[in-house]
Protein backbone atom coordinates (compact mmCIF):
# COMPACT_ATOMS: atom_id res chain seq x y z
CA UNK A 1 0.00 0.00 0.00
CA UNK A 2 1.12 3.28 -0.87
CA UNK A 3 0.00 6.54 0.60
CA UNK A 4 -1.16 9.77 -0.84
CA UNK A 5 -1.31 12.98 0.72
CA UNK A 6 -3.93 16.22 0.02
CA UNK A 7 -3.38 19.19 0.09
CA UNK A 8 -4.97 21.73 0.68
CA UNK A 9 -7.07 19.66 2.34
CA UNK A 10 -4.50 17.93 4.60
CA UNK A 11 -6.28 14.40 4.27
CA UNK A 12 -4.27 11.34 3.47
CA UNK A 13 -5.38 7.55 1.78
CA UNK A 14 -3.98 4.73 1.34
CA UNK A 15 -3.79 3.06 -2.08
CA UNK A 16 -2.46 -0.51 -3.92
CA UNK A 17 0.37 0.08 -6.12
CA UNK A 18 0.32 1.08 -9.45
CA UNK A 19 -3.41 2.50 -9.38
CA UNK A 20 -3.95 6.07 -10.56
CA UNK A 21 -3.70 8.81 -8.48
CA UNK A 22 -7.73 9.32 -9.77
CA UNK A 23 -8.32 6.01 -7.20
CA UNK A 24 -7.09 7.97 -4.57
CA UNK A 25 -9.10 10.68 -5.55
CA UNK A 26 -12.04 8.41 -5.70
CA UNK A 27 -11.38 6.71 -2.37
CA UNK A 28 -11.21 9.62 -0.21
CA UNK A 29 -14.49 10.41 -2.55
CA UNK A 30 -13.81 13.72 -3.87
CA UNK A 31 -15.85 15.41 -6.55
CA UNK A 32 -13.63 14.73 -9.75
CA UNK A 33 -16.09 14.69 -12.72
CA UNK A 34 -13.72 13.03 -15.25
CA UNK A 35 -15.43 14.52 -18.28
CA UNK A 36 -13.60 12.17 -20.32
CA UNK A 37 -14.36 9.42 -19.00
CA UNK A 38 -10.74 9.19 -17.46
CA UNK A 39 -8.86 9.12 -20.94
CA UNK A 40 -6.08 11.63 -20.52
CA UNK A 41 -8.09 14.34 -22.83
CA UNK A 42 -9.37 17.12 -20.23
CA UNK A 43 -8.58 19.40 -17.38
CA UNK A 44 -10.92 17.58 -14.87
CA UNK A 45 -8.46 15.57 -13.14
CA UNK A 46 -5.79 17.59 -13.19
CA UNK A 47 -3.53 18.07 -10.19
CA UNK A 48 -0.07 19.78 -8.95
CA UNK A 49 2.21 16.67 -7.71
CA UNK A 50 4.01 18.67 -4.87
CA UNK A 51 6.37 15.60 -3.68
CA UNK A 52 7.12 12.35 -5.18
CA UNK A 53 7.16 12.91 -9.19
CA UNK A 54 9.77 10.09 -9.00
CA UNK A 55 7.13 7.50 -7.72
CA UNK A 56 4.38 7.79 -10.30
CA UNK A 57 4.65 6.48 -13.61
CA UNK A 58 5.59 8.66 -16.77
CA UNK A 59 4.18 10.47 -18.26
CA UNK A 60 2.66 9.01 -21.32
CA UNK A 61 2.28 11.17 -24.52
CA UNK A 62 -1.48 11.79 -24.39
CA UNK A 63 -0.94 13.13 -20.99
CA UNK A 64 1.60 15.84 -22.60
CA UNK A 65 -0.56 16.88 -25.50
CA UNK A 66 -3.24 17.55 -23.04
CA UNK A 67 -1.02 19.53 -20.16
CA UNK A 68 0.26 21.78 -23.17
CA UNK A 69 -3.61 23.21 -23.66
CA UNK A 70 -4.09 23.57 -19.53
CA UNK A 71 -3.76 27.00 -18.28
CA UNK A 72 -2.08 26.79 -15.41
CA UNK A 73 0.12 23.73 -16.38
CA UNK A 74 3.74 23.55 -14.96
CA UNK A 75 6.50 21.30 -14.11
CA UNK A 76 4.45 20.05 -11.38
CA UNK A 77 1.26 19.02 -13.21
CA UNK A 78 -0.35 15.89 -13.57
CA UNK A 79 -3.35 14.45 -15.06
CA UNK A 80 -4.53 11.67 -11.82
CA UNK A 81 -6.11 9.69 -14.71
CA UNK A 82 -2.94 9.20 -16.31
CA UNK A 83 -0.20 9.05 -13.14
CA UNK A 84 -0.28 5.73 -11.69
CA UNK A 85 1.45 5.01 -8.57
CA UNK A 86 4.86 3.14 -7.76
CA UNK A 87 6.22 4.06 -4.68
CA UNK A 88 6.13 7.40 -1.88
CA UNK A 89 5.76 9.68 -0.58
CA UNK A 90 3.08 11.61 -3.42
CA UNK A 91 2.05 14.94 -2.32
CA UNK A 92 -0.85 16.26 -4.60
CA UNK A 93 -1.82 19.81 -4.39
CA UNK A 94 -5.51 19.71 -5.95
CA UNK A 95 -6.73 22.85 -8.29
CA UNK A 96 -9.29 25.42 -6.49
CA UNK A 97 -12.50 26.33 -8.22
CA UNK A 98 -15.60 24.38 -10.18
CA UNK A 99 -15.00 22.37 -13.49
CA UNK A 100 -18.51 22.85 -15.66
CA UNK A 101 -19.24 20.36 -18.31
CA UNK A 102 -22.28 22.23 -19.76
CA UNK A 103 -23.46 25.67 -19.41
CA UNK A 104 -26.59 24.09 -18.50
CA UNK A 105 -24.54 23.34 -15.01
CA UNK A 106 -24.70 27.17 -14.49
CA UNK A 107 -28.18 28.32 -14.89
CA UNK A 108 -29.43 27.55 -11.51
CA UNK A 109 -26.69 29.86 -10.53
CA UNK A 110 -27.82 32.76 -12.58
CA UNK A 111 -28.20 35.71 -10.10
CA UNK A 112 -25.63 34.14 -7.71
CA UNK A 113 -21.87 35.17 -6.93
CA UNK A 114 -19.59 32.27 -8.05
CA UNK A 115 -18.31 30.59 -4.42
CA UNK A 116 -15.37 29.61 -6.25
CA UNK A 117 -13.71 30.17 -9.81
CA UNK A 118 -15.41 28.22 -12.19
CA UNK A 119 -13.12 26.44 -14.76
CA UNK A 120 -13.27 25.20 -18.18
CA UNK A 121 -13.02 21.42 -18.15
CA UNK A 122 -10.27 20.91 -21.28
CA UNK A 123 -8.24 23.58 -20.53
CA UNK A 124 -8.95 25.16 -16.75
CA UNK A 125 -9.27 28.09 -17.68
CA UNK A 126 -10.99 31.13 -15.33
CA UNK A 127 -14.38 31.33 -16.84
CA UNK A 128 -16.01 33.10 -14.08
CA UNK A 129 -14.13 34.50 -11.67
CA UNK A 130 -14.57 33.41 -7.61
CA UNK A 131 -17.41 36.33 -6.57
CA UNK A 132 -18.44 37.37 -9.74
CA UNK A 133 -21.98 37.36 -10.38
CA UNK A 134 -23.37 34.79 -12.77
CA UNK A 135 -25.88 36.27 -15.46
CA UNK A 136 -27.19 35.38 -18.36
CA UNK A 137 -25.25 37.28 -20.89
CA UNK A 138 -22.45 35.38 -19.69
CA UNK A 139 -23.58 31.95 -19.96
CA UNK A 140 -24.68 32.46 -23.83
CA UNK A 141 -20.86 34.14 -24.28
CA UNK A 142 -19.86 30.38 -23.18
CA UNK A 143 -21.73 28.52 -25.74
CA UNK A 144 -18.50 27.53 -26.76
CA UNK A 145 -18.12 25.32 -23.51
CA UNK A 146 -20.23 22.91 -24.99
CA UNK A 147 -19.23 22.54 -28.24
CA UNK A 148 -15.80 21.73 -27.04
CA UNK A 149 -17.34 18.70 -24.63
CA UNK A 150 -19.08 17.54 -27.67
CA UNK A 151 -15.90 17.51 -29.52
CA UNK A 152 -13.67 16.24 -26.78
CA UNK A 153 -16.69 13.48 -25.78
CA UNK A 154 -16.15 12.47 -29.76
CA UNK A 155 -12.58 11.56 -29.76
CA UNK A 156 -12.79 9.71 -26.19
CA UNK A 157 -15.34 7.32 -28.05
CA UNK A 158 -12.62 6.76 -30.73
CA UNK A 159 -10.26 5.58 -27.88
CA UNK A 160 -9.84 2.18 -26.06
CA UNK A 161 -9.54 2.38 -22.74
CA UNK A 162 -6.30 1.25 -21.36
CA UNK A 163 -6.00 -1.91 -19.44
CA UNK A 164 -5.34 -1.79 -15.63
């Protein structure tokens, strides 16, 4: 067993080796929407590996094409999807704010100050800002939100999933 540590949450789980940092995600059950469907192609799982980039696997080259389009990317970034664990200590520093997968997701909010940034799922970028109000002009300016799931959704079809 292997254990993985949170921040900024400051929880800790233990996990089997060589499962994905996502599993540890998943067992301390934590929101991660995997709008991919766990593939490597989005944003959604993305995390900052603060300690222990030795112990997870490589990176493979899906996982690079799809760091180069995520705003906020660096040395440090991972996609937990893709990172499987082989040894500790992992630190993970998870991303603050709200992936959306629709614009749909934000028109109960309409009206409403954003608790938290909300992000674009393929890319994380800001699209409303943390306490910014939500209105309606602004959800039909992200339209585009969609399209790009629908495309994204598309290739992940095309691709096998890769055997555990």
């Amino acid at each position: 067993m292997k254990t993985v540590n949170f921040n900024p949450i400051g929880k800790s789980v233990e996990v089997h080796t060589d499962e994905r940092v996502l599993d540890a995600f998943l067992a301390q059950k934590l929101d991660i929407p995997m709008a991919c469907g766990g593939k490597g192609l989005c944003a959604t799982c993305h995390c900052w590996v603060e300690k222990g980039h030795e112990n997870l696997t490589p990176m493979t080259d899906r996982e690079k094409r799809t760091l180069g389009l995520v705003t906020g990317a660096d040395s440090r970034s991972r996609l937990s999807c893709q990172a499987r664990i082989i040894g500790e200590p992992i630190e993970i520093t998870l991303p603050e704010g709200m992936f959306i997968e629709t614009t749909g997701d934000l028109e109960s909010l309409i009206g409403k100050r954003a608790m938290e940034n909300i992000l674009h799922p393929i890319d994380m970028r800001i699209l409303i800002a943390k306490g910014k109000i939500i209105t309606k002009s602004r959800i039909l300016q992200l339209k585009d939100v969609d399209v790009d799931m629908d495309k994204m959704r598309a290739e992940a079809a095309k691709i096998k999933p890769v055997s555990s």
